[in-house]
N, C-alpha and C. Protein backbone atom coordinates (compact mmCIF):
# COMPACT_ATOMS: atom_id res chain seq x y z
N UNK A 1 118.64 69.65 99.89
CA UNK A 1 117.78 69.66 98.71
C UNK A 1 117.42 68.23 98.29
N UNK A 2 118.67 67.29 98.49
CA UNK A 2 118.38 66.01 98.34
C UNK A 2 116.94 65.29 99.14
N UNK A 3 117.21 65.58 100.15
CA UNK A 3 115.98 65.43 100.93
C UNK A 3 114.87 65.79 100.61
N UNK A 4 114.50 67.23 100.15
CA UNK A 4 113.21 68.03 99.41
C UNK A 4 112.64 67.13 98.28
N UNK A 5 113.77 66.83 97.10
CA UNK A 5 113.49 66.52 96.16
C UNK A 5 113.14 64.75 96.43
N UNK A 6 113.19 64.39 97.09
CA UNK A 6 112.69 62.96 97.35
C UNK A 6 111.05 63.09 97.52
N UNK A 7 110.64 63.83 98.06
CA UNK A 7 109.80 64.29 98.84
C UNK A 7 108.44 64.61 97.67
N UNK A 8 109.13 65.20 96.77
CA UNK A 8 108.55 65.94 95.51
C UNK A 8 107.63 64.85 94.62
N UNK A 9 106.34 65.19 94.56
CA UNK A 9 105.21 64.51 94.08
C UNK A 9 104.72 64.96 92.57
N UNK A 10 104.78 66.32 92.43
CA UNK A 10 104.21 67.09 91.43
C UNK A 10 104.75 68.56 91.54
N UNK A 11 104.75 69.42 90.31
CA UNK A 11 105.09 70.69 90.53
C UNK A 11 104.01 71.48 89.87
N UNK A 12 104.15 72.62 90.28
CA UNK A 12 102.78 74.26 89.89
C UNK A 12 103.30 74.96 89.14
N UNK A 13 103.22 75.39 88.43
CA UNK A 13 103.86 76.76 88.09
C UNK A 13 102.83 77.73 87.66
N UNK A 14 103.19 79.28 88.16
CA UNK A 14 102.28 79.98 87.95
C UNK A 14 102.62 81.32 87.13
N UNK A 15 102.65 81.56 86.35
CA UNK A 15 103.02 82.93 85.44
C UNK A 15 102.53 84.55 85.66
N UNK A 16 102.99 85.15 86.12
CA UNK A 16 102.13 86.50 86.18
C UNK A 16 103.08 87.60 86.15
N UNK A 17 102.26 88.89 85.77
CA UNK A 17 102.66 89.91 85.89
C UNK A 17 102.41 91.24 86.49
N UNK A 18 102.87 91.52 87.50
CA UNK A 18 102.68 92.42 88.61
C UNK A 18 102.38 93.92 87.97
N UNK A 19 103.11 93.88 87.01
CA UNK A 19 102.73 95.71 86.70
C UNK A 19 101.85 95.44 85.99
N UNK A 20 100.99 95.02 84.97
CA UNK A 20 99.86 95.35 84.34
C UNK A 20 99.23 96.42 85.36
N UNK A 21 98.46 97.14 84.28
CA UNK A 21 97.84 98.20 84.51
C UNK A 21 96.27 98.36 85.76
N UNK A 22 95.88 97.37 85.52
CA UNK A 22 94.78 97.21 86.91
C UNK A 22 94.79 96.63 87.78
N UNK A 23 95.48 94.89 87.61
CA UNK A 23 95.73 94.07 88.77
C UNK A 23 97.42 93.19 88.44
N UNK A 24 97.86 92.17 89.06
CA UNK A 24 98.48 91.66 88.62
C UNK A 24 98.28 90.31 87.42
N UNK A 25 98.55 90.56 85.96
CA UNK A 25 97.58 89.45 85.42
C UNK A 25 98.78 88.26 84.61
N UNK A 26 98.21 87.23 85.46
CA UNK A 26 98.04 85.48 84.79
C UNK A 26 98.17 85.05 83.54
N UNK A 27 99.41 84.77 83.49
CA UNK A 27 99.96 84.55 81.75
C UNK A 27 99.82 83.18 82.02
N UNK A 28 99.78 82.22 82.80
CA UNK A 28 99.91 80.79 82.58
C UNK A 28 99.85 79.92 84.19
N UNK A 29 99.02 79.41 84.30
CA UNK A 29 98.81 78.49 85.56
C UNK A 29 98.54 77.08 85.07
N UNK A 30 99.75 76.49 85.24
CA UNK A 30 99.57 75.08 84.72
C UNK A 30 100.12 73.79 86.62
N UNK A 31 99.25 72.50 86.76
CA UNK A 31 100.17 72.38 87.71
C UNK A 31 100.04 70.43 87.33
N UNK A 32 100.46 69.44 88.43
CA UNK A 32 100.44 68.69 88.07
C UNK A 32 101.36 68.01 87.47
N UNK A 33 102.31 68.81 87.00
CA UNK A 33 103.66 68.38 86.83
C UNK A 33 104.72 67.39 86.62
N UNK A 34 104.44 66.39 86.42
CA UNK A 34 105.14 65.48 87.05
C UNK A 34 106.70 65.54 87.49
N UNK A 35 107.15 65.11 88.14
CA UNK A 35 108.78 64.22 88.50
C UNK A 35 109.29 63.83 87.54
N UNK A 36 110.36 63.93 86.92
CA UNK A 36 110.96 63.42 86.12
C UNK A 36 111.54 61.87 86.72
N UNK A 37 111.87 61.19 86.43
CA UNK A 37 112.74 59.71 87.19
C UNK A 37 114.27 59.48 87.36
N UNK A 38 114.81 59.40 88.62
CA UNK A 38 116.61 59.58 88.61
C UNK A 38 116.54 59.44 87.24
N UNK A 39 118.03 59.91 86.63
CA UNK A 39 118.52 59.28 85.43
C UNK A 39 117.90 59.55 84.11
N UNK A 40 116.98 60.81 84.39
CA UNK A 40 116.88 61.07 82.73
C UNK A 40 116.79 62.46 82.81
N UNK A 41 118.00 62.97 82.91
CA UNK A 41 117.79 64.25 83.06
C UNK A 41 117.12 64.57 84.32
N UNK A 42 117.30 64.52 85.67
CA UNK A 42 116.38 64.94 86.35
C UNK A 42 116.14 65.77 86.91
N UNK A 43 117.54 66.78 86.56
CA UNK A 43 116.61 68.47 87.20
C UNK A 43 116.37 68.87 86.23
N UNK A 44 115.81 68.27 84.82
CA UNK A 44 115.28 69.55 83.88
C UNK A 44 113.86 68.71 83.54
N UNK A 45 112.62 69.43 83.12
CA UNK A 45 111.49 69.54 83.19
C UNK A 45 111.36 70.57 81.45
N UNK A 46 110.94 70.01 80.35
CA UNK A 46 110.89 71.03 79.69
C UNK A 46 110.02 71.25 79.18
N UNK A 47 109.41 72.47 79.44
CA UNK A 47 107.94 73.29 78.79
C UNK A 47 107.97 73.90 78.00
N UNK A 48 107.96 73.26 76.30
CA UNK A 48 108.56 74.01 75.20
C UNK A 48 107.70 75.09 74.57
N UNK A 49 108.11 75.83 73.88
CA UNK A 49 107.40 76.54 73.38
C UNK A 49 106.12 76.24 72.37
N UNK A 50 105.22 76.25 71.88
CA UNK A 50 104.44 75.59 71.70
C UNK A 50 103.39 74.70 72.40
N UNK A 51 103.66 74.68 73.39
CA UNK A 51 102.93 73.73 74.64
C UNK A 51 101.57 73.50 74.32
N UNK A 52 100.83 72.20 74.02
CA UNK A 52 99.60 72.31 73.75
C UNK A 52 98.81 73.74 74.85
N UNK A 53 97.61 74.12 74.16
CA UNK A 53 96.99 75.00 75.05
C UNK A 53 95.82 73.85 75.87
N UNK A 54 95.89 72.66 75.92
CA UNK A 54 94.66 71.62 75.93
C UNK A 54 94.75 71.88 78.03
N UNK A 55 93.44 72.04 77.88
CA UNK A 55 93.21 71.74 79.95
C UNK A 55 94.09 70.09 80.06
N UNK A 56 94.14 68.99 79.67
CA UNK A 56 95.04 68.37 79.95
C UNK A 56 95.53 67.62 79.16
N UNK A 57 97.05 67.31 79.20
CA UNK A 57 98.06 67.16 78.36
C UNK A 57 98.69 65.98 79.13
N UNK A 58 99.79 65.67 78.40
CA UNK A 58 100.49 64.02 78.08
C UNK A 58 100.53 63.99 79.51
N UNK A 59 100.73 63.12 80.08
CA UNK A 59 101.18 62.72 81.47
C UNK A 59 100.78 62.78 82.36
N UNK A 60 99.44 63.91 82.16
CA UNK A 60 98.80 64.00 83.07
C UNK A 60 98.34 65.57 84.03
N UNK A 61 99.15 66.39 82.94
CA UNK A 61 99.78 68.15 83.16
C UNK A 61 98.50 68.63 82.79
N UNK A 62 98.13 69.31 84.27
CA UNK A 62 96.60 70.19 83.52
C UNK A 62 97.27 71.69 83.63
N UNK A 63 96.41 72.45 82.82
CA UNK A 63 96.44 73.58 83.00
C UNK A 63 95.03 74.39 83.52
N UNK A 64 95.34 75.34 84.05
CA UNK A 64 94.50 76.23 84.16
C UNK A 64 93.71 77.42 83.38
N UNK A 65 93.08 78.38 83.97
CA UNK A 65 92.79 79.68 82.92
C UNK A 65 93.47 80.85 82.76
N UNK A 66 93.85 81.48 82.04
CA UNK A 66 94.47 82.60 82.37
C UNK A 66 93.56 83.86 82.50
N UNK A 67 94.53 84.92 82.64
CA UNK A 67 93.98 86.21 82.99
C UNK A 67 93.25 86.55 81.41
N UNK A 68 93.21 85.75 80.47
CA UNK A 68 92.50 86.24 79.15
C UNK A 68 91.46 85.52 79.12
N UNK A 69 91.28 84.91 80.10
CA UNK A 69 90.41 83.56 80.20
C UNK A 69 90.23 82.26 78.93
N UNK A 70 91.60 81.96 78.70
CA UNK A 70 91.93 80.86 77.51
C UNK A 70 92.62 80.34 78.37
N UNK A 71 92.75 78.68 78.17
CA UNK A 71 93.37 77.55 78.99
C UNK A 71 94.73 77.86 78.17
N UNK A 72 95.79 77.79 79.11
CA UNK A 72 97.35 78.09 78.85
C UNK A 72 97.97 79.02 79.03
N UNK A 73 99.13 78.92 78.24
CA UNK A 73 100.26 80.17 77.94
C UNK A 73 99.29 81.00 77.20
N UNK A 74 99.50 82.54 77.57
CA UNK A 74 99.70 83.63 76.80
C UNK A 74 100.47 84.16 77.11
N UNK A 75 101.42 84.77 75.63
CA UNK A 75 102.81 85.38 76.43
C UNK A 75 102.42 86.99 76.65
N UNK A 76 103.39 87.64 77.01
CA UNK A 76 103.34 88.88 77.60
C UNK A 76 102.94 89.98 75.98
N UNK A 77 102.07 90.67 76.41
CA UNK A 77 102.26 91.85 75.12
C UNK A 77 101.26 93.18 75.65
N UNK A 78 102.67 93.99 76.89
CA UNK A 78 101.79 94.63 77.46
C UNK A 78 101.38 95.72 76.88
N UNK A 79 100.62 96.82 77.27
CA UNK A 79 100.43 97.91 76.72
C UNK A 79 101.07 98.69 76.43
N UNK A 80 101.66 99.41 77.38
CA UNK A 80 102.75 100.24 77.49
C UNK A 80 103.70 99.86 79.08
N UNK A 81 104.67 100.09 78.67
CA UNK A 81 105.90 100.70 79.75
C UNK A 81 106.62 99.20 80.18
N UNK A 82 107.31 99.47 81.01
CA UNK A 82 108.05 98.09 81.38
C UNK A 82 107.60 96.83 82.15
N UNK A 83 107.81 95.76 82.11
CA UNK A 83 106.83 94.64 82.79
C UNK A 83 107.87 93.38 83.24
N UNK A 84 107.61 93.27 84.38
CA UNK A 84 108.23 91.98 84.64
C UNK A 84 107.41 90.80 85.01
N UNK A 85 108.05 89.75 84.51
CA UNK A 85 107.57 88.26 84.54
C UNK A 85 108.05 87.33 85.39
N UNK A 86 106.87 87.09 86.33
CA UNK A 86 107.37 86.31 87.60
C UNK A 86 107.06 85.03 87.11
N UNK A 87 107.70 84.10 87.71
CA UNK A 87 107.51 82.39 87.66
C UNK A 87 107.77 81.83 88.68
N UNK A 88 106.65 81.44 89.09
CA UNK A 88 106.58 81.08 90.63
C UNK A 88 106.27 79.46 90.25
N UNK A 89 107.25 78.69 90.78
CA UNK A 89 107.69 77.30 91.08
C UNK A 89 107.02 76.69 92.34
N UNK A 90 106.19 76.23 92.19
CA UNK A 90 106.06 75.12 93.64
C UNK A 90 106.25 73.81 93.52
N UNK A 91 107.18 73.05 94.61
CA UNK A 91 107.06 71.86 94.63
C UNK A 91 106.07 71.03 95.60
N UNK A 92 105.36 70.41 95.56
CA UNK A 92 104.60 69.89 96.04
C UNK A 92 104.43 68.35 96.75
N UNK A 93 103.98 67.96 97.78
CA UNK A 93 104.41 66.52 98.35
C UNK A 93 102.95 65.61 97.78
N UNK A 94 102.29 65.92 96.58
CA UNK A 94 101.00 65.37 96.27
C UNK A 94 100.40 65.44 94.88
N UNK A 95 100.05 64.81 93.85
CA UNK A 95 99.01 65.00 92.95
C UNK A 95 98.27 65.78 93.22
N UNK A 96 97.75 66.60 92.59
CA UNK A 96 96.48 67.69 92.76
C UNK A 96 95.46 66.92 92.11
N UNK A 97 93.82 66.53 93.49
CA UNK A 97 93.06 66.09 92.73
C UNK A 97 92.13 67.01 91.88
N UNK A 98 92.87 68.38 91.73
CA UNK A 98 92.26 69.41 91.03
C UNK A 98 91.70 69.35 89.64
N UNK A 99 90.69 69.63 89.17
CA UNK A 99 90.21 69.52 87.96
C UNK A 99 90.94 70.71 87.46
N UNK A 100 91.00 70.15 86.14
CA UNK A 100 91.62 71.33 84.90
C UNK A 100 90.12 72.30 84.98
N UNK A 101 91.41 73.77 84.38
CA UNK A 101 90.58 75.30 84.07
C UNK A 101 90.72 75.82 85.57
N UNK A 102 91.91 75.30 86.25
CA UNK A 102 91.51 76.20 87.59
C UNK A 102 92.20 77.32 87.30
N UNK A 103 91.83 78.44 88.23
CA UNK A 103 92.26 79.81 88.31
C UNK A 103 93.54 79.36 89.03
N UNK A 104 94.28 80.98 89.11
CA UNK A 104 94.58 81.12 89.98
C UNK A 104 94.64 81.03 91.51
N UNK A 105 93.87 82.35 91.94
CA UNK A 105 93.11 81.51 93.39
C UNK A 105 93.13 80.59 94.03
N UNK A 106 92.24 79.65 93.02
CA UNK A 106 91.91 77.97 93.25
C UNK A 106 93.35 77.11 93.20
N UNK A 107 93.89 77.31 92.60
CA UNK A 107 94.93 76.57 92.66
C UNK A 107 95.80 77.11 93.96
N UNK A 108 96.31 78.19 94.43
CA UNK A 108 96.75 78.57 95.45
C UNK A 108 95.97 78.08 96.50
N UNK A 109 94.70 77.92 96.41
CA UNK A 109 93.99 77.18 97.97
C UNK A 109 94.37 76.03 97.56
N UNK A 110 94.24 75.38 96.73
CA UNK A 110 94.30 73.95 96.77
C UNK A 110 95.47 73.34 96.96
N UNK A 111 96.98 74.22 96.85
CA UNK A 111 97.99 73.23 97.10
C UNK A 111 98.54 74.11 99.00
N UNK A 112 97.60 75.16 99.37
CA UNK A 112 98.02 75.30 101.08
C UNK A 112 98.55 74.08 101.57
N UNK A 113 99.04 73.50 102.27
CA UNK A 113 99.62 72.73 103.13
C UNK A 113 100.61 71.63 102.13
N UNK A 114 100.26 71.87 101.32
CA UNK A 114 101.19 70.52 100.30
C UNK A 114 102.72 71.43 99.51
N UNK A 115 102.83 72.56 100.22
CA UNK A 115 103.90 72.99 99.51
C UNK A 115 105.42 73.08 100.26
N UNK A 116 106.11 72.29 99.74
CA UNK A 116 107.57 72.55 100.99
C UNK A 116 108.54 73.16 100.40
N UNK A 117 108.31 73.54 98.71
CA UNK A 117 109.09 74.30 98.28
C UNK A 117 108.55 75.12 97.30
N UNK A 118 109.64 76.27 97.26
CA UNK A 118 108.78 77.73 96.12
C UNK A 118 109.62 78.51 96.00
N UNK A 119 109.59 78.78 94.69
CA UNK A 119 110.82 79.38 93.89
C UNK A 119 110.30 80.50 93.14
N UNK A 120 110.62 81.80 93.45
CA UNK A 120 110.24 83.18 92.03
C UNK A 120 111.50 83.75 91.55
N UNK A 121 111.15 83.74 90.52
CA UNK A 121 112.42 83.74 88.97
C UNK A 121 111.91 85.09 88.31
């Protein structure tokens, strides 16, 4: 892992939920991420509640659109019945020269070959 995490440029994260009722829908695609630096905390990353909704934020963190088509988090408030919430982690060996408001989709083509790690929670 030591090795991976050297390696690590930027991270993705992508929010969704598989049971909604027509497709699987996009609570939050944010990527860009940065690295934290040895020594300050460096396996934690924290995305607090409140998170600006802004296409891009401090450091350099864009976000994308969601499945409501608003830039950010929306949290879950499904219709009916039970729902689970995936969080799909990528680590990435690159900056994304991606412009903010990307989809989904777009962001999945755009980090193909730059991903050496991926995590669902």
């Amino acid at each position: 892992m030591e090795r991976r995490a050297s390696k690590t440029k930027s991270f993705a994260l992508i929010v969704d939920d598989p049971d909604a009722p027509s497709q699987t829908w996009v609570h939050w695609v944010i990527y860009n991420i940065p690295v934290k630096p040895a020594g300050v905390d460096a396996n934690v990353y924290e995305l607090l509640e409140g998170f600006p909704r802004d296409d891009k934020t401090t450091g350099g963190i864009l976000q994308g659109a969601n499945d409501s088509n608003k830039i950010g988090y929306d949290g879950p408030c499904p219709p009916s019945g039970v729902h689970r919430y995936y969080f799909h982690l990528y680590a990435l060996d690159t900056v994304l020269s991606l412009a903010a408001e990307a989809t989904k989709p777009v962001l999945l083509h755009a980090i193909e070959g730059d991903i050496f790690w991926t995590r669902r929670r």
